[in-house]
PDB file of N, CA and C in Angstrom:
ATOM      1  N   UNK A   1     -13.166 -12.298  -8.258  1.00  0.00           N
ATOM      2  CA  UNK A   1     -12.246 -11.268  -7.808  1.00  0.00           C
ATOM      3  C   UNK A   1     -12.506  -9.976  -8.577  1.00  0.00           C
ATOM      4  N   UNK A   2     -12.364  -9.176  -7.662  1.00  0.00           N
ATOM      5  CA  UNK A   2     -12.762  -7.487  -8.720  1.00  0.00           C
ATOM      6  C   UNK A   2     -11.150  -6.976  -9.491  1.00  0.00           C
ATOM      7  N   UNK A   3     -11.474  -6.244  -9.953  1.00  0.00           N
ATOM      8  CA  UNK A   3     -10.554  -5.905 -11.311  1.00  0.00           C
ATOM      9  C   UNK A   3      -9.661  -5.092 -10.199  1.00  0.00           C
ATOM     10  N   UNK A   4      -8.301  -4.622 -10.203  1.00  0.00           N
ATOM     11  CA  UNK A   4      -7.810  -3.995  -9.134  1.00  0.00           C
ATOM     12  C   UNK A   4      -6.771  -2.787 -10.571  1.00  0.00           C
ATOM     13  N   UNK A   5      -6.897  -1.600 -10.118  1.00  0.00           N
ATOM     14  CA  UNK A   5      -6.038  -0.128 -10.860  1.00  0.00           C
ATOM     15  C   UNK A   5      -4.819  -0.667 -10.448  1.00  0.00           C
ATOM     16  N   UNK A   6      -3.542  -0.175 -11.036  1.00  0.00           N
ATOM     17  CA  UNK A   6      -2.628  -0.484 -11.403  1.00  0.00           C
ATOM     18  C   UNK A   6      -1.587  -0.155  -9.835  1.00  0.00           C
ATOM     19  N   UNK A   7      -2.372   1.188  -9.805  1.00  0.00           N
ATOM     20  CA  UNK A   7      -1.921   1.528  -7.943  1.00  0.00           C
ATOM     21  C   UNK A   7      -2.300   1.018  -7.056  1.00  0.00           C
ATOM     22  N   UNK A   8      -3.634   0.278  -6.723  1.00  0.00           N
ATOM     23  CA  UNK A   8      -3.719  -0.980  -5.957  1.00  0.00           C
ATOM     24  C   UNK A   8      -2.987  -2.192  -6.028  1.00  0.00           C
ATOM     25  N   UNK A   9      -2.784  -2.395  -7.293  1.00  0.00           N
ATOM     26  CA  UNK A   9      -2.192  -3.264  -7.317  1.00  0.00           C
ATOM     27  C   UNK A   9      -0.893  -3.427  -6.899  1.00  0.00           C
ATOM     28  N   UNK A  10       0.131  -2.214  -6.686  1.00  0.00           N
ATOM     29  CA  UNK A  10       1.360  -2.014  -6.601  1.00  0.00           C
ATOM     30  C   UNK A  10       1.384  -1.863  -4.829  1.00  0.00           C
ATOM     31  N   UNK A  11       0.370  -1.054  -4.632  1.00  0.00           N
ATOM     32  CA  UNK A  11       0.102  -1.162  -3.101  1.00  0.00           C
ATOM     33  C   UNK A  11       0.385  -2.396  -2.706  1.00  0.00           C
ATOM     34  N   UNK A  12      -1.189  -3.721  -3.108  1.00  0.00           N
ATOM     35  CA  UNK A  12      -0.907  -4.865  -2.439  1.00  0.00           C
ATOM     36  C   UNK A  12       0.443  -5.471  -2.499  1.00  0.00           C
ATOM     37  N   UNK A  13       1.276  -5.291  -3.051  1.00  0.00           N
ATOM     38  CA  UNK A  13       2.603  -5.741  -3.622  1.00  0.00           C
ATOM     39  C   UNK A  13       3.280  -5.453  -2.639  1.00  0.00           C
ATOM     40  N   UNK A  14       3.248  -4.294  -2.298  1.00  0.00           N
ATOM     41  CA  UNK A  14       4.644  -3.598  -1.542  1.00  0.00           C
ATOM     42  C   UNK A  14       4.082  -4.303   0.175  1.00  0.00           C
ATOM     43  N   UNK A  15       2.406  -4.126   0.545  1.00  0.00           N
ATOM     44  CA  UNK A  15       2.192  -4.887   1.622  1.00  0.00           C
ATOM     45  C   UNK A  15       2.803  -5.806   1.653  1.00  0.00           C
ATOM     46  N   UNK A  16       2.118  -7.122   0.662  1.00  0.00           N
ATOM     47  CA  UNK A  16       2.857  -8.264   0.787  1.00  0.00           C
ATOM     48  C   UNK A  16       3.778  -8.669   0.989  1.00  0.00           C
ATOM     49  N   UNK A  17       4.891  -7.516   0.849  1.00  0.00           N
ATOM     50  CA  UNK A  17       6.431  -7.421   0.523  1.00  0.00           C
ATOM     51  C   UNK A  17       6.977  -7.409   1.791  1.00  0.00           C
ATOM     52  N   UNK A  18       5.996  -6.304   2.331  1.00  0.00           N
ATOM     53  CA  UNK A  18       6.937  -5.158   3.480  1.00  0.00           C
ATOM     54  C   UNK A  18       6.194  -6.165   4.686  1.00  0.00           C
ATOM     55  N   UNK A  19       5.244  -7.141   4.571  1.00  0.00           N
ATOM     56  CA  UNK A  19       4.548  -7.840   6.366  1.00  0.00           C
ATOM     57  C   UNK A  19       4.954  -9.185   6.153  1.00  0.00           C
ATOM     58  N   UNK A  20       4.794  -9.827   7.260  1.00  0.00           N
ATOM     59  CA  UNK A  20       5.769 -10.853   7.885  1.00  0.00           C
ATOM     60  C   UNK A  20       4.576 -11.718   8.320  1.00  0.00           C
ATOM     61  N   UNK A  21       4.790 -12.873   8.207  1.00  0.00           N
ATOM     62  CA  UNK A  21       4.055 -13.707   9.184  1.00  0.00           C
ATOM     63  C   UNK A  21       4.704 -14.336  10.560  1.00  0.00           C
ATOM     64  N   UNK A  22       3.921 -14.963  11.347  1.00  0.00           N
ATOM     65  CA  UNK A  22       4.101 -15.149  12.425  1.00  0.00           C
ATOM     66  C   UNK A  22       5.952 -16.201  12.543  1.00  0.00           C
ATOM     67  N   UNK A  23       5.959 -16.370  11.253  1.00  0.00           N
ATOM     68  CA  UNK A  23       7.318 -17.068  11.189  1.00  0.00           C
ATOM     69  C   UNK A  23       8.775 -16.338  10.345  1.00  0.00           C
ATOM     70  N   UNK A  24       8.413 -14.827  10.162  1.00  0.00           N
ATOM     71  CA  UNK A  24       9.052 -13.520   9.691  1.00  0.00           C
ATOM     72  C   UNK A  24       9.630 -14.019   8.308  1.00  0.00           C
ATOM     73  N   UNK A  25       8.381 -14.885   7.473  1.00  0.00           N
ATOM     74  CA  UNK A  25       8.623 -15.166   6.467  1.00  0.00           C
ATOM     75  C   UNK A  25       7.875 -13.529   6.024  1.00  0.00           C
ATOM     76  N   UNK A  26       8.217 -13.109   4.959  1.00  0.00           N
ATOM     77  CA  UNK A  26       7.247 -12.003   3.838  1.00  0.00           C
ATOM     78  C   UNK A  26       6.458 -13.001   3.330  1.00  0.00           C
ATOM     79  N   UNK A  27       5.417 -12.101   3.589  1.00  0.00           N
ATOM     80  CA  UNK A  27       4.249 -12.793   3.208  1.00  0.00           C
ATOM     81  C   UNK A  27       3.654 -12.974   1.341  1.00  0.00           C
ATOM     82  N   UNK A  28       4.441 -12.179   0.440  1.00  0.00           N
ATOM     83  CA  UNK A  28       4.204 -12.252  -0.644  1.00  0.00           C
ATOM     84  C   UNK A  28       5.203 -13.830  -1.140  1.00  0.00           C
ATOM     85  N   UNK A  29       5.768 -14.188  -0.215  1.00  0.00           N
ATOM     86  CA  UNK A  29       6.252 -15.574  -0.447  1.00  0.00           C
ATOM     87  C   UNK A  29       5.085 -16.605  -0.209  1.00  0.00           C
ATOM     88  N   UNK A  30       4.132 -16.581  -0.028  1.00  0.00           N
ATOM     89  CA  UNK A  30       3.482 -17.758   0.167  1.00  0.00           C
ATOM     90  C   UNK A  30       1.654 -16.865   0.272  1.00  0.00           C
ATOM     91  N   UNK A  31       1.328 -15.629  -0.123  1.00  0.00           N
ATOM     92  CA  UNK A  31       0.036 -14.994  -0.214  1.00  0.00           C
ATOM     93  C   UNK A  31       0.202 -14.088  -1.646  1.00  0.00           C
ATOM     94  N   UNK A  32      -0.954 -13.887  -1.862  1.00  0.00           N
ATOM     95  CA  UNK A  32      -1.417 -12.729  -3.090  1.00  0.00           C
ATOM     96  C   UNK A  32      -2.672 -12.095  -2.790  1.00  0.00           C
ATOM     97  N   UNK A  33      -2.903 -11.525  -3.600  1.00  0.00           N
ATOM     98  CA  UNK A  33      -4.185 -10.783  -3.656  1.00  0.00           C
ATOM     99  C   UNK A  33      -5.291 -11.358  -3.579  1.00  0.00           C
ATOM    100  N   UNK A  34      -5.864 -12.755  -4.216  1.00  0.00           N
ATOM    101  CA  UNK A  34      -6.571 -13.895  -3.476  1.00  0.00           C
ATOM    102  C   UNK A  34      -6.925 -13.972  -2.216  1.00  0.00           C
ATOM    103  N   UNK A  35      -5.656 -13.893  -1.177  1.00  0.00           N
ATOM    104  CA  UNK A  35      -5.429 -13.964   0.083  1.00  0.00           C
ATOM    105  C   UNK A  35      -6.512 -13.177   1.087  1.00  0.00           C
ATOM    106  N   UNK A  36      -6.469 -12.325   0.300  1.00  0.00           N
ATOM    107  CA  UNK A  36      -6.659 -11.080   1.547  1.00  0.00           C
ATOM    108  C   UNK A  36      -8.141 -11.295   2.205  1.00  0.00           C
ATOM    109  N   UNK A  37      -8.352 -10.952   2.938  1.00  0.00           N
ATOM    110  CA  UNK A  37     -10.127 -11.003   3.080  1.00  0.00           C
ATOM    111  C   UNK A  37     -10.379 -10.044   2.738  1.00  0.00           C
ATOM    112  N   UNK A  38     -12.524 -10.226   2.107  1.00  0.00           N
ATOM    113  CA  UNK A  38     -12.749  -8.988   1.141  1.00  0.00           C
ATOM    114  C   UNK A  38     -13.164  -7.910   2.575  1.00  0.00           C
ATOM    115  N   UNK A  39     -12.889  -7.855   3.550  1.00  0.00           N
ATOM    116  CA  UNK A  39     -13.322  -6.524   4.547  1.00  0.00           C
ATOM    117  C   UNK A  39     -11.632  -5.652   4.273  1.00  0.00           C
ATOM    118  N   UNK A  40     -10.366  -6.491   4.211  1.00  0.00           N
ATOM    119  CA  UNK A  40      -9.670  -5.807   4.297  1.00  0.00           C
ATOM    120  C   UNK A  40      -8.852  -5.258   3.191  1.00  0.00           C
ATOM    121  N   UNK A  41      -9.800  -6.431   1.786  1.00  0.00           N
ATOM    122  CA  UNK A  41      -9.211  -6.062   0.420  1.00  0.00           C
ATOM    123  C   UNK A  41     -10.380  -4.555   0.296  1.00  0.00           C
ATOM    124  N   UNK A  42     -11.407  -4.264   0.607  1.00  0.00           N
ATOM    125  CA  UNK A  42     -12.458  -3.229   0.804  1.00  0.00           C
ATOM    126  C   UNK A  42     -11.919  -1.924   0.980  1.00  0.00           C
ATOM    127  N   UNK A  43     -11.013  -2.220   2.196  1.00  0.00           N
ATOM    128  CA  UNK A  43     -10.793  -1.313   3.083  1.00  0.00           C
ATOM    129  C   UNK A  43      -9.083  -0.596   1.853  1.00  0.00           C
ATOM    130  N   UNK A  44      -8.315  -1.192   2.097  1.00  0.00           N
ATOM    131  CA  UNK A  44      -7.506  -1.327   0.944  1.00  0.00           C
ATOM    132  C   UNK A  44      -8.018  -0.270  -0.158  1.00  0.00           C
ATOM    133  N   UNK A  45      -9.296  -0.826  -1.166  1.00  0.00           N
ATOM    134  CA  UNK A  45      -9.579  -0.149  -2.312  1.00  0.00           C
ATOM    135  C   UNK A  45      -9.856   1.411  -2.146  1.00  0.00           C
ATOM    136  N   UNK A  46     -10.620   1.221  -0.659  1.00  0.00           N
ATOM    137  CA  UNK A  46     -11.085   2.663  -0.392  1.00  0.00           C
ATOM    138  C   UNK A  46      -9.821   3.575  -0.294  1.00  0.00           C
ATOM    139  N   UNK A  47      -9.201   2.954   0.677  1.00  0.00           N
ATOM    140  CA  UNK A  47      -7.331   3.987   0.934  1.00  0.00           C
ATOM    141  C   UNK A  47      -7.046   4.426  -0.340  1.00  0.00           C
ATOM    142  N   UNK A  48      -6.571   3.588  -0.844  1.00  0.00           N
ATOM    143  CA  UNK A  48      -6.043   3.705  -2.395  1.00  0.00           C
ATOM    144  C   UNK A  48      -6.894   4.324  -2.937  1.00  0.00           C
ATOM    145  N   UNK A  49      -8.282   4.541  -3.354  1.00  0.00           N
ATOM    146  CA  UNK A  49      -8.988   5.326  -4.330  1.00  0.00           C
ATOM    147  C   UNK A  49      -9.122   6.738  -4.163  1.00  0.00           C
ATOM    148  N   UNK A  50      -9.182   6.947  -2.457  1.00  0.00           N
ATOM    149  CA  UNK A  50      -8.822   8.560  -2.035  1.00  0.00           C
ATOM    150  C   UNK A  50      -7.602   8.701  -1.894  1.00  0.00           C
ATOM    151  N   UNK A  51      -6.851   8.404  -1.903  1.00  0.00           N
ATOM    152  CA  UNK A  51      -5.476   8.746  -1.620  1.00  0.00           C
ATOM    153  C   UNK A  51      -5.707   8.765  -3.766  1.00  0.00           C
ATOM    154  N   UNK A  52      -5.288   8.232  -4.323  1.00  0.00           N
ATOM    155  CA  UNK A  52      -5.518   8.825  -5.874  1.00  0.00           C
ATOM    156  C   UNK A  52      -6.360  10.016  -6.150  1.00  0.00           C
ATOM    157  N   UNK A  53      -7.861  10.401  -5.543  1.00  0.00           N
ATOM    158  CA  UNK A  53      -8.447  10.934  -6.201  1.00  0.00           C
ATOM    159  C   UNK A  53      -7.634  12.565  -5.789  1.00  0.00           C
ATOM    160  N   UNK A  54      -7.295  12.506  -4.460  1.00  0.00           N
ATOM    161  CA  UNK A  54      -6.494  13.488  -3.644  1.00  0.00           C
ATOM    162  C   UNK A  54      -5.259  14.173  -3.937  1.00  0.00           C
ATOM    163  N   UNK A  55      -4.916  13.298  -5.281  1.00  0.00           N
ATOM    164  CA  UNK A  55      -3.213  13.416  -5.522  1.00  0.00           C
ATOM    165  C   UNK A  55      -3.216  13.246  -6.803  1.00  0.00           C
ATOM    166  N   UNK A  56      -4.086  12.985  -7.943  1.00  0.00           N
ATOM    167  CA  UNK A  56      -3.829  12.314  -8.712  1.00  0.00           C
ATOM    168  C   UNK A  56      -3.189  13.129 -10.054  1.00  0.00           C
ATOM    169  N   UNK A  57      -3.089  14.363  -9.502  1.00  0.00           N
ATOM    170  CA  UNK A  57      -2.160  15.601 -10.724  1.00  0.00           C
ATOM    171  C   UNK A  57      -0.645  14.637 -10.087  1.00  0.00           C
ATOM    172  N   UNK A  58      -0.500  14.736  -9.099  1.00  0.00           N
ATOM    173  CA  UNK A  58       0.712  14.582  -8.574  1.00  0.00           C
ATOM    174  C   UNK A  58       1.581  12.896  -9.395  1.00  0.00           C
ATOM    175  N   UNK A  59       0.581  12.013  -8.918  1.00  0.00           N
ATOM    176  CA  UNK A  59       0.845  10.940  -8.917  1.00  0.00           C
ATOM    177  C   UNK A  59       0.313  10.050 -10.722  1.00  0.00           C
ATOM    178  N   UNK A  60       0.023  10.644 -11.494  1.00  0.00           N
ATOM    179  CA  UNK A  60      -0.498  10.278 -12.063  1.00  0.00           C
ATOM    180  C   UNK A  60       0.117   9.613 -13.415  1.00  0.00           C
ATOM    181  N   UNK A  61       1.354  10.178 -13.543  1.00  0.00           N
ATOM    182  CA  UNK A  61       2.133   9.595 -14.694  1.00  0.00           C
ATOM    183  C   UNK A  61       3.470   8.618 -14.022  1.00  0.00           C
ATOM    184  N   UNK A  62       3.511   7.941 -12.658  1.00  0.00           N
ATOM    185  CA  UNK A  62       3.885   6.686 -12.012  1.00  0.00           C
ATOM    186  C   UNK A  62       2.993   6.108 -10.994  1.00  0.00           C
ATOM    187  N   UNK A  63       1.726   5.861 -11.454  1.00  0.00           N
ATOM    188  CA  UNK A  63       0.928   4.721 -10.538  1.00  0.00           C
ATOM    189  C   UNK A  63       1.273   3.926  -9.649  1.00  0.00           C
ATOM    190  N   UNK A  64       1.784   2.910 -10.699  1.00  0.00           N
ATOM    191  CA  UNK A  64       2.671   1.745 -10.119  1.00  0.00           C
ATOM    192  C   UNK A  64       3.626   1.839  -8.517  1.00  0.00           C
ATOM    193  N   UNK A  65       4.853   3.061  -8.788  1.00  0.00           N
ATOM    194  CA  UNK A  65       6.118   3.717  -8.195  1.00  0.00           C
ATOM    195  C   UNK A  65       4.978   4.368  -6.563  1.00  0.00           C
ATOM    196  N   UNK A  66       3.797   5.516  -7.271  1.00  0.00           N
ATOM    197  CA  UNK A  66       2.958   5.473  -6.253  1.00  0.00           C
ATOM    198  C   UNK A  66       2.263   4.746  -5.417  1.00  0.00           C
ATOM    199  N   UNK A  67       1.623   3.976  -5.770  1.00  0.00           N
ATOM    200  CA  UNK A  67       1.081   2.774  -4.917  1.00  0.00           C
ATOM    201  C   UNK A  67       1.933   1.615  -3.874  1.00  0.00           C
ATOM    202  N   UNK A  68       3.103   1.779  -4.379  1.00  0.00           N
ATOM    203  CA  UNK A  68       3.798   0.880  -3.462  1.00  0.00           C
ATOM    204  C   UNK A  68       4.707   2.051  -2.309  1.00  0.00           C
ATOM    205  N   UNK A  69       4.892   3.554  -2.894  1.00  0.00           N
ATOM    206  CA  UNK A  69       5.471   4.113  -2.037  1.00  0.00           C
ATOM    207  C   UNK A  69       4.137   4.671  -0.866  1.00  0.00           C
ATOM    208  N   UNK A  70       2.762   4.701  -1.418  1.00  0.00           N
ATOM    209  CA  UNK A  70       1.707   4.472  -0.365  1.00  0.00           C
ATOM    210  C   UNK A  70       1.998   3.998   1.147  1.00  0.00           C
ATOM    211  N   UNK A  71       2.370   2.632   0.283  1.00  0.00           N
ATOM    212  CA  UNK A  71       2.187   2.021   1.278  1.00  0.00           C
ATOM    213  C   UNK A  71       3.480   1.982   2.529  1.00  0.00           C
ATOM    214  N   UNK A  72       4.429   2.027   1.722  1.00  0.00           N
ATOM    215  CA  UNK A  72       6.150   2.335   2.550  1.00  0.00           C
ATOM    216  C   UNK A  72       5.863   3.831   3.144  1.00  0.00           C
ATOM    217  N   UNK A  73       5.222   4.558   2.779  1.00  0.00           N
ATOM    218  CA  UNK A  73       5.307   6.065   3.959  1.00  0.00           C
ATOM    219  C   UNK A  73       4.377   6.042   4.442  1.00  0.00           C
ATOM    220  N   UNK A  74       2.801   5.496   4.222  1.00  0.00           N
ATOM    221  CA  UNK A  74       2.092   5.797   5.298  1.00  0.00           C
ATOM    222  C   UNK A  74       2.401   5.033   6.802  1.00  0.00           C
ATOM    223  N   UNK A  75       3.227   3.823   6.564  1.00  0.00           N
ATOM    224  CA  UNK A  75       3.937   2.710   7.586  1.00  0.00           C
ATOM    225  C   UNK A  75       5.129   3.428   8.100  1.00  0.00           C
ATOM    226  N   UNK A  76       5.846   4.350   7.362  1.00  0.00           N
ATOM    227  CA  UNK A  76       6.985   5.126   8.199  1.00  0.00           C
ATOM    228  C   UNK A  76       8.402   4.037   8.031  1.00  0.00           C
ATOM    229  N   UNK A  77       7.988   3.255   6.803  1.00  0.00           N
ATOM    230  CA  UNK A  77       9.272   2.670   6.355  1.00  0.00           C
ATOM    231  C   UNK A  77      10.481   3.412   5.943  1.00  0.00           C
ATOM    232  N   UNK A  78      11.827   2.463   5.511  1.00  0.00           N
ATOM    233  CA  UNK A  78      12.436   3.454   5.274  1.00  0.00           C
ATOM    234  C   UNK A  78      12.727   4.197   4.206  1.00  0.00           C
ATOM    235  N   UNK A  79      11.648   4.188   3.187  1.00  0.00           N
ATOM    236  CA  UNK A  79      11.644   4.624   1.866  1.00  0.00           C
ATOM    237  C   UNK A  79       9.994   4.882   1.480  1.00  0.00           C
ATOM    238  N   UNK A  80      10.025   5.431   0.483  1.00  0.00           N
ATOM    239  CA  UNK A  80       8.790   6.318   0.003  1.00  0.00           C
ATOM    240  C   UNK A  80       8.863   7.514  -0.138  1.00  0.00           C
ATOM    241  N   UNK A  81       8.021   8.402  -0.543  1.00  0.00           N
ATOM    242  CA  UNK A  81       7.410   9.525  -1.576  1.00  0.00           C
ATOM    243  C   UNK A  81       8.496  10.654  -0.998  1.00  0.00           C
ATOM    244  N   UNK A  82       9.198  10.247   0.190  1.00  0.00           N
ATOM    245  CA  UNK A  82       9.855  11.542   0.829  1.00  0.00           C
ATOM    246  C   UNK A  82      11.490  11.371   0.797  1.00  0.00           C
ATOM    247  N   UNK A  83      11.990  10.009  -0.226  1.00  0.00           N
ATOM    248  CA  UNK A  83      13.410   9.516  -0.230  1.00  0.00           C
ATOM    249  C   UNK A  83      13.930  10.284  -1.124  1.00  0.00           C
ATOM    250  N   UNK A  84      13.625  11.034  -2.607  1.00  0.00           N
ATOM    251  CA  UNK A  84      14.358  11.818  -3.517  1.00  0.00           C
ATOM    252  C   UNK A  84      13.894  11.208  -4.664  1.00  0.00           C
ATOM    253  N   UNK A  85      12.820  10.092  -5.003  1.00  0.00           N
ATOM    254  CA  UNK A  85      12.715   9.560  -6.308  1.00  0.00           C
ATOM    255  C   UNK A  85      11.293  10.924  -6.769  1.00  0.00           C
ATOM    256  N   UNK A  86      10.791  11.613  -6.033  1.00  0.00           N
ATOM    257  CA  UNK A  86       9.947  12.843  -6.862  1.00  0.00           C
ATOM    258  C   UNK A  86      10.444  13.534  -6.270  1.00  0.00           C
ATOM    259  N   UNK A  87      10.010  15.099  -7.084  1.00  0.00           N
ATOM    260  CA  UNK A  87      10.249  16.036  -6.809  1.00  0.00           C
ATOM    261  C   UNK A  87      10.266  16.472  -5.330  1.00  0.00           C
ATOM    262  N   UNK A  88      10.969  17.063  -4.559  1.00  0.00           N
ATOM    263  CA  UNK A  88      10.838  17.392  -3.558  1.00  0.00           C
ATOM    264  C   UNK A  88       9.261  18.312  -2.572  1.00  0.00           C
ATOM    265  N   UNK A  89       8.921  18.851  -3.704  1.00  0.00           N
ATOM    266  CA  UNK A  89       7.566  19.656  -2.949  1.00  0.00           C
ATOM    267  C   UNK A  89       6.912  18.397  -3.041  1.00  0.00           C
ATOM    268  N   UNK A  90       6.375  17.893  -4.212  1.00  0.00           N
ATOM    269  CA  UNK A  90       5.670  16.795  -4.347  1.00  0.00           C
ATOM    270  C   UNK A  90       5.867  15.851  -3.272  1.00  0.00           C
ATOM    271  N   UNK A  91       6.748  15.309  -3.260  1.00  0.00           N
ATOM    272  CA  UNK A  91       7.078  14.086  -1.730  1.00  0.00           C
ATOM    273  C   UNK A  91       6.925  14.720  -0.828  1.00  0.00           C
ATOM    274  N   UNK A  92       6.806  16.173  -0.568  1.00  0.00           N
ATOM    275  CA  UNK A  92       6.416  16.470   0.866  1.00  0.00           C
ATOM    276  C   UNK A  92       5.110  16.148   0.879  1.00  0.00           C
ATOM    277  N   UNK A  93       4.226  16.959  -0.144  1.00  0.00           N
ATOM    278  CA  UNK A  93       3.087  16.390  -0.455  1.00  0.00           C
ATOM    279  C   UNK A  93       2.434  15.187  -0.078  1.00  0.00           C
ATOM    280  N   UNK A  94       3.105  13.802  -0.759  1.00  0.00           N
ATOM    281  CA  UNK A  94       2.632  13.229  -0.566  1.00  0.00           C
ATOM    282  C   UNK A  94       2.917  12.246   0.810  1.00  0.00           C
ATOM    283  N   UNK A  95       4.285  12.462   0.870  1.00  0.00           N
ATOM    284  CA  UNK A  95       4.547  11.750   2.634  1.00  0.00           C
ATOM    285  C   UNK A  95       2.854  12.792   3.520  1.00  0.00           C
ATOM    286  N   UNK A  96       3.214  13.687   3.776  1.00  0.00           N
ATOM    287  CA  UNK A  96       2.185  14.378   4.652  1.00  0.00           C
ATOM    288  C   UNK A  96       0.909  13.741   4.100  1.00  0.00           C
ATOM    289  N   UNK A  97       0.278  13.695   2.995  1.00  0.00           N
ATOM    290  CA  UNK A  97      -0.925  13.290   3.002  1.00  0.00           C
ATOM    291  C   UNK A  97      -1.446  11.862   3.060  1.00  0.00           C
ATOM    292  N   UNK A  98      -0.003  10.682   3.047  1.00  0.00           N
ATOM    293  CA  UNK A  98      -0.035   9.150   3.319  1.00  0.00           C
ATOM    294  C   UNK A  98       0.063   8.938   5.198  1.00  0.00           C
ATOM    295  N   UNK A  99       0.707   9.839   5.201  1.00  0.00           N
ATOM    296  CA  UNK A  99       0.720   9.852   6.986  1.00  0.00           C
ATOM    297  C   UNK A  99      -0.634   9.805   7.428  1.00  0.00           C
ATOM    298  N   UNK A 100      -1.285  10.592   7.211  1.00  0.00           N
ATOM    299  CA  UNK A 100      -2.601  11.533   7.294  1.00  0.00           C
ATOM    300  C   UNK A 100      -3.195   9.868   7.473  1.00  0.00           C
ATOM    301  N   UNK A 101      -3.393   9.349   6.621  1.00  0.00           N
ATOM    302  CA  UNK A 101      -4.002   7.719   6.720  1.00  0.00           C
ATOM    303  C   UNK A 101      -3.626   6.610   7.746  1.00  0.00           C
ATOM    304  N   UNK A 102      -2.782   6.937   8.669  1.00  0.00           N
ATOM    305  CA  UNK A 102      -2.050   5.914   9.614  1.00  0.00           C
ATOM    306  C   UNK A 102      -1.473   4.693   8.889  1.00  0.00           C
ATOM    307  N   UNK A 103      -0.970   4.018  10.020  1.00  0.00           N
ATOM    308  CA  UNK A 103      -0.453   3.026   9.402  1.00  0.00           C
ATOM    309  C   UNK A 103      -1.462   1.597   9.633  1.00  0.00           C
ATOM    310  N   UNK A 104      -0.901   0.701   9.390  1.00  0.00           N
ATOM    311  CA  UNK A 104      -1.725  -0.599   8.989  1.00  0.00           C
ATOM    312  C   UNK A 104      -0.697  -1.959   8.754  1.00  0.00           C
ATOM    313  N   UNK A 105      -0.844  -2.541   9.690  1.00  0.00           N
ATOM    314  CA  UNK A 105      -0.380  -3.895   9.517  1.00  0.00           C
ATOM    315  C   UNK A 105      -1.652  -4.977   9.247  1.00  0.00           C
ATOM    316  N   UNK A 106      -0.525  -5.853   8.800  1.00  0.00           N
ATOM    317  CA  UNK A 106      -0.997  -7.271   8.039  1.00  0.00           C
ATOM    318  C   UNK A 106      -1.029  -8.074   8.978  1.00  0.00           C
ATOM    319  N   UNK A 107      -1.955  -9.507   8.920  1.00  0.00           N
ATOM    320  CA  UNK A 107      -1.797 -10.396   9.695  1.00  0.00           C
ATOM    321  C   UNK A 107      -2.247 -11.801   8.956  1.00  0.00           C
ATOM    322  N   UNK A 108      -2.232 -12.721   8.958  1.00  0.00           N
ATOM    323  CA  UNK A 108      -2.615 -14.075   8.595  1.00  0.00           C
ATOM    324  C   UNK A 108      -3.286 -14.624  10.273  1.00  0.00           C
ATOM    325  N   UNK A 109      -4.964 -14.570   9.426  1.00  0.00           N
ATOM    326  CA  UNK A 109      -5.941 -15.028  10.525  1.00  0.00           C
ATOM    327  C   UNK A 109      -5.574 -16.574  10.674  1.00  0.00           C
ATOM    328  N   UNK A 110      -6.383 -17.222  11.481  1.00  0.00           N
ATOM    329  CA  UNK A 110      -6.394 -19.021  11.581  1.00  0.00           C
ATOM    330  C   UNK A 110      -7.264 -18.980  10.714  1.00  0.00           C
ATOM    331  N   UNK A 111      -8.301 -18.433   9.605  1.00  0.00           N
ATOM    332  CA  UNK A 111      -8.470 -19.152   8.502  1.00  0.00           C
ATOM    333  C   UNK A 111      -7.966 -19.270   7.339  1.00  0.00           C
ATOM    334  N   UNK A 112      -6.204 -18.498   7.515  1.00  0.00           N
ATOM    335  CA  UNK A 112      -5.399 -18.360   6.247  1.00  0.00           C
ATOM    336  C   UNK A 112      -5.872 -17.161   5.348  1.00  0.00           C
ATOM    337  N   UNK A 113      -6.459 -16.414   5.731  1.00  0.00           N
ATOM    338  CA  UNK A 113      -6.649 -14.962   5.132  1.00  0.00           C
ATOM    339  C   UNK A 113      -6.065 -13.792   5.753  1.00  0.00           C
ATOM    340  N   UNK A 114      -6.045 -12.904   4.833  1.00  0.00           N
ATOM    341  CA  UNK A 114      -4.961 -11.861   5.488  1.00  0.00           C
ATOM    342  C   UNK A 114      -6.106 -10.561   6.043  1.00  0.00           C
ATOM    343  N   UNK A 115      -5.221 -10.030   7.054  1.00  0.00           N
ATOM    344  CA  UNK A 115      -6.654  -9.196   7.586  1.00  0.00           C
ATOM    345  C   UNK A 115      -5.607  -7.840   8.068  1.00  0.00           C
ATOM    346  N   UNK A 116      -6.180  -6.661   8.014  1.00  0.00           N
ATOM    347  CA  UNK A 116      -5.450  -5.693   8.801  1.00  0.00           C
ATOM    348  C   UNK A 116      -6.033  -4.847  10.193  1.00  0.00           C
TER     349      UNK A 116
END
């Protein structure tokens, strides 16, 4: 397994958190980072590494808080970068530039790996 930054890591978290399997269990109940397949753990690192390199004055002293609100605004959940926990220019900031990435759902293939 490759070494994962602290904002990936918070990312996969909030996925796991925020997708459902076919039985609307959350999937961080019964998957982890293990899980994922490496095309969509890949795909994942890349989001996350430009979305940091893009922001990273902004985002840089809450990783963690960032990476999981990644993932809640680029999905159009009901919380992330644009709820009041940063500064207001900043969360415009960064809602507009997580949008910019679309959204992305999770799935559990028939070989028990997670794919988006």
């Amino acid at each position: 397994m490759r070494t994962l930054d602290k904002f990936t890591l918070a990312y996969i978290e909030a996925a796991l958190w925020a997708s459902l399997d076919d039985k609307e269990t959350p999937l961080d109940d019964n998957y982890g980072v293990d899980d994922i397949s490496g095309e969509t753990l890949s795909q994942i690192v890349e989001d996350c590494s430009a979305f940091q390199a893009a922001n990273w004055d902004d985002i840089v002293n809450n990783l963690e808080r960032a990476g999981h609100d990644f993932w809640l605004t680029r999905n159009h959940h009901g919380a992330g970068f644009w709820d009041g926990d940063w500064p207001e220019d900043v969360g415009k900031r960064l809602t507009d530039d997580s949008h910019a990435y679309g959204g992305v759902d999770l799935y559990v293939g028939d070989d028990g790996l997670i794919y988006s």
